[in-house]
Protein backbone atom coordinates (compact mmCIF):
# COMPACT_ATOMS: atom_id res chain seq x y z
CA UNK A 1 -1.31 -15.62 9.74
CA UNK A 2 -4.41 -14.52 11.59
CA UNK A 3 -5.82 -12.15 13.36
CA UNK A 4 -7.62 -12.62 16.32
CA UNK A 5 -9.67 -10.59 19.09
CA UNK A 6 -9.52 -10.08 22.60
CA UNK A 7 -12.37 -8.63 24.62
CA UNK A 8 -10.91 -6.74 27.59
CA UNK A 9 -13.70 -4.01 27.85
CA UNK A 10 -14.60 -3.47 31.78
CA UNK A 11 -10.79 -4.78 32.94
CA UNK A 12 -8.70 -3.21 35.00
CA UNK A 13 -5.03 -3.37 35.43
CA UNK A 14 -3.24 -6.16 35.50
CA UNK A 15 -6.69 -8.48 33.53
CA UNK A 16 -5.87 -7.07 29.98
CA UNK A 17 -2.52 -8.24 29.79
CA UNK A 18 -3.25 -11.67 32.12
CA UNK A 19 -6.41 -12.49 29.31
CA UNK A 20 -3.17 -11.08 26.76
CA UNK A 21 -0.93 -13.43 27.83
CA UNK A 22 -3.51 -16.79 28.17
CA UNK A 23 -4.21 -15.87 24.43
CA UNK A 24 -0.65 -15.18 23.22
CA UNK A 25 0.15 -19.15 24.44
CA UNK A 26 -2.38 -20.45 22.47
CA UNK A 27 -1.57 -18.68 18.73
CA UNK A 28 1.15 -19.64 16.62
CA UNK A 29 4.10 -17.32 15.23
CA UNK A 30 2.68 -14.23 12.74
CA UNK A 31 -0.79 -14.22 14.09
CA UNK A 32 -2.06 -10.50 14.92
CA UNK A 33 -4.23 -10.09 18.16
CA UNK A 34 -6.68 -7.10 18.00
CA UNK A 35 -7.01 -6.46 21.62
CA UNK A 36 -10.68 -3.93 22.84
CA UNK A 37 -10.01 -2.35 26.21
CA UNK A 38 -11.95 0.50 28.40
CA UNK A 39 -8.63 1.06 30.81
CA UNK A 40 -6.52 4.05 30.30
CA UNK A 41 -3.68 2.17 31.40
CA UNK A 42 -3.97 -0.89 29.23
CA UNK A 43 -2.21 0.83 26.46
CA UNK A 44 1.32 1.43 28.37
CA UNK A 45 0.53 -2.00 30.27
CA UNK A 46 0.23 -3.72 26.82
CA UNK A 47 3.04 -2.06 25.38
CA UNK A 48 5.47 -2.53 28.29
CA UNK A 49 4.72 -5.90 28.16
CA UNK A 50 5.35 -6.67 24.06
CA UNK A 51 8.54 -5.02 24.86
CA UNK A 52 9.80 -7.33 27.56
CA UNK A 53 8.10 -10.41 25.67
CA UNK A 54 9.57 -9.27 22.29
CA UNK A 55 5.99 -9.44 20.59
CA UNK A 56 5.56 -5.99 17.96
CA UNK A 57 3.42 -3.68 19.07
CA UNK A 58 1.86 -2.49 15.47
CA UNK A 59 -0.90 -0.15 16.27
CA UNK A 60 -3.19 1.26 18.89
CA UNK A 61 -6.75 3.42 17.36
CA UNK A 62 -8.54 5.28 19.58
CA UNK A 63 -12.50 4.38 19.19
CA UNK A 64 -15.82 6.78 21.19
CA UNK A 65 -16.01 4.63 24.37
CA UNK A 66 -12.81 2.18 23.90
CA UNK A 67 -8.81 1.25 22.17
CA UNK A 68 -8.14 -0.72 19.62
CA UNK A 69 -4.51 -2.15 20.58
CA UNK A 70 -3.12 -4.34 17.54
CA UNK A 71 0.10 -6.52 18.70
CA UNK A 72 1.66 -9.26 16.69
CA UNK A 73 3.34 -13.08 18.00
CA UNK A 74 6.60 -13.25 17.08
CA UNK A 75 8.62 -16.56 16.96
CA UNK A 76 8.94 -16.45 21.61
CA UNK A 77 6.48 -17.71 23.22
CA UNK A 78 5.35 -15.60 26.55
């Protein structure tokens, strides 16, 4: 397992989870993603989407200027 970051500071709705998805496709089963973002939005976007794609949705922190979303791959691809 590994964890991995995503840089979606500055990215509106619908890049966090397009950049999300492009990533997800390219990890293998177990890894955790640790996803930055500066939208709002991003965290109900994010989470919608782990729900349709079946992917856990572990954590989200809330940082000064930015989230901290934490999602994990599960064994379906997206």
């Amino acid at each position: 397992m590994n964890t991995h970051q995503l840089n979606a500071k500055g990215l509106k709705c619908p890049m966090p989870v397009i950049k999300l998805q492009q990533l997800v496709r390219q990890l293998s089963v177990g890894d955790q993603i640790e996803i930055a973002c500066t939208d709002p939005a991003a965290e109900k976007d994010i989470r919608s989407w782990c729900k349709i794609n079946r992917h856990p949705f572990l954590n989200v922190k809330s940082e000064i200027d930015h989230l901290l979303i934490y999602i994990q791959i599960d064994g379906r691809k997206s």
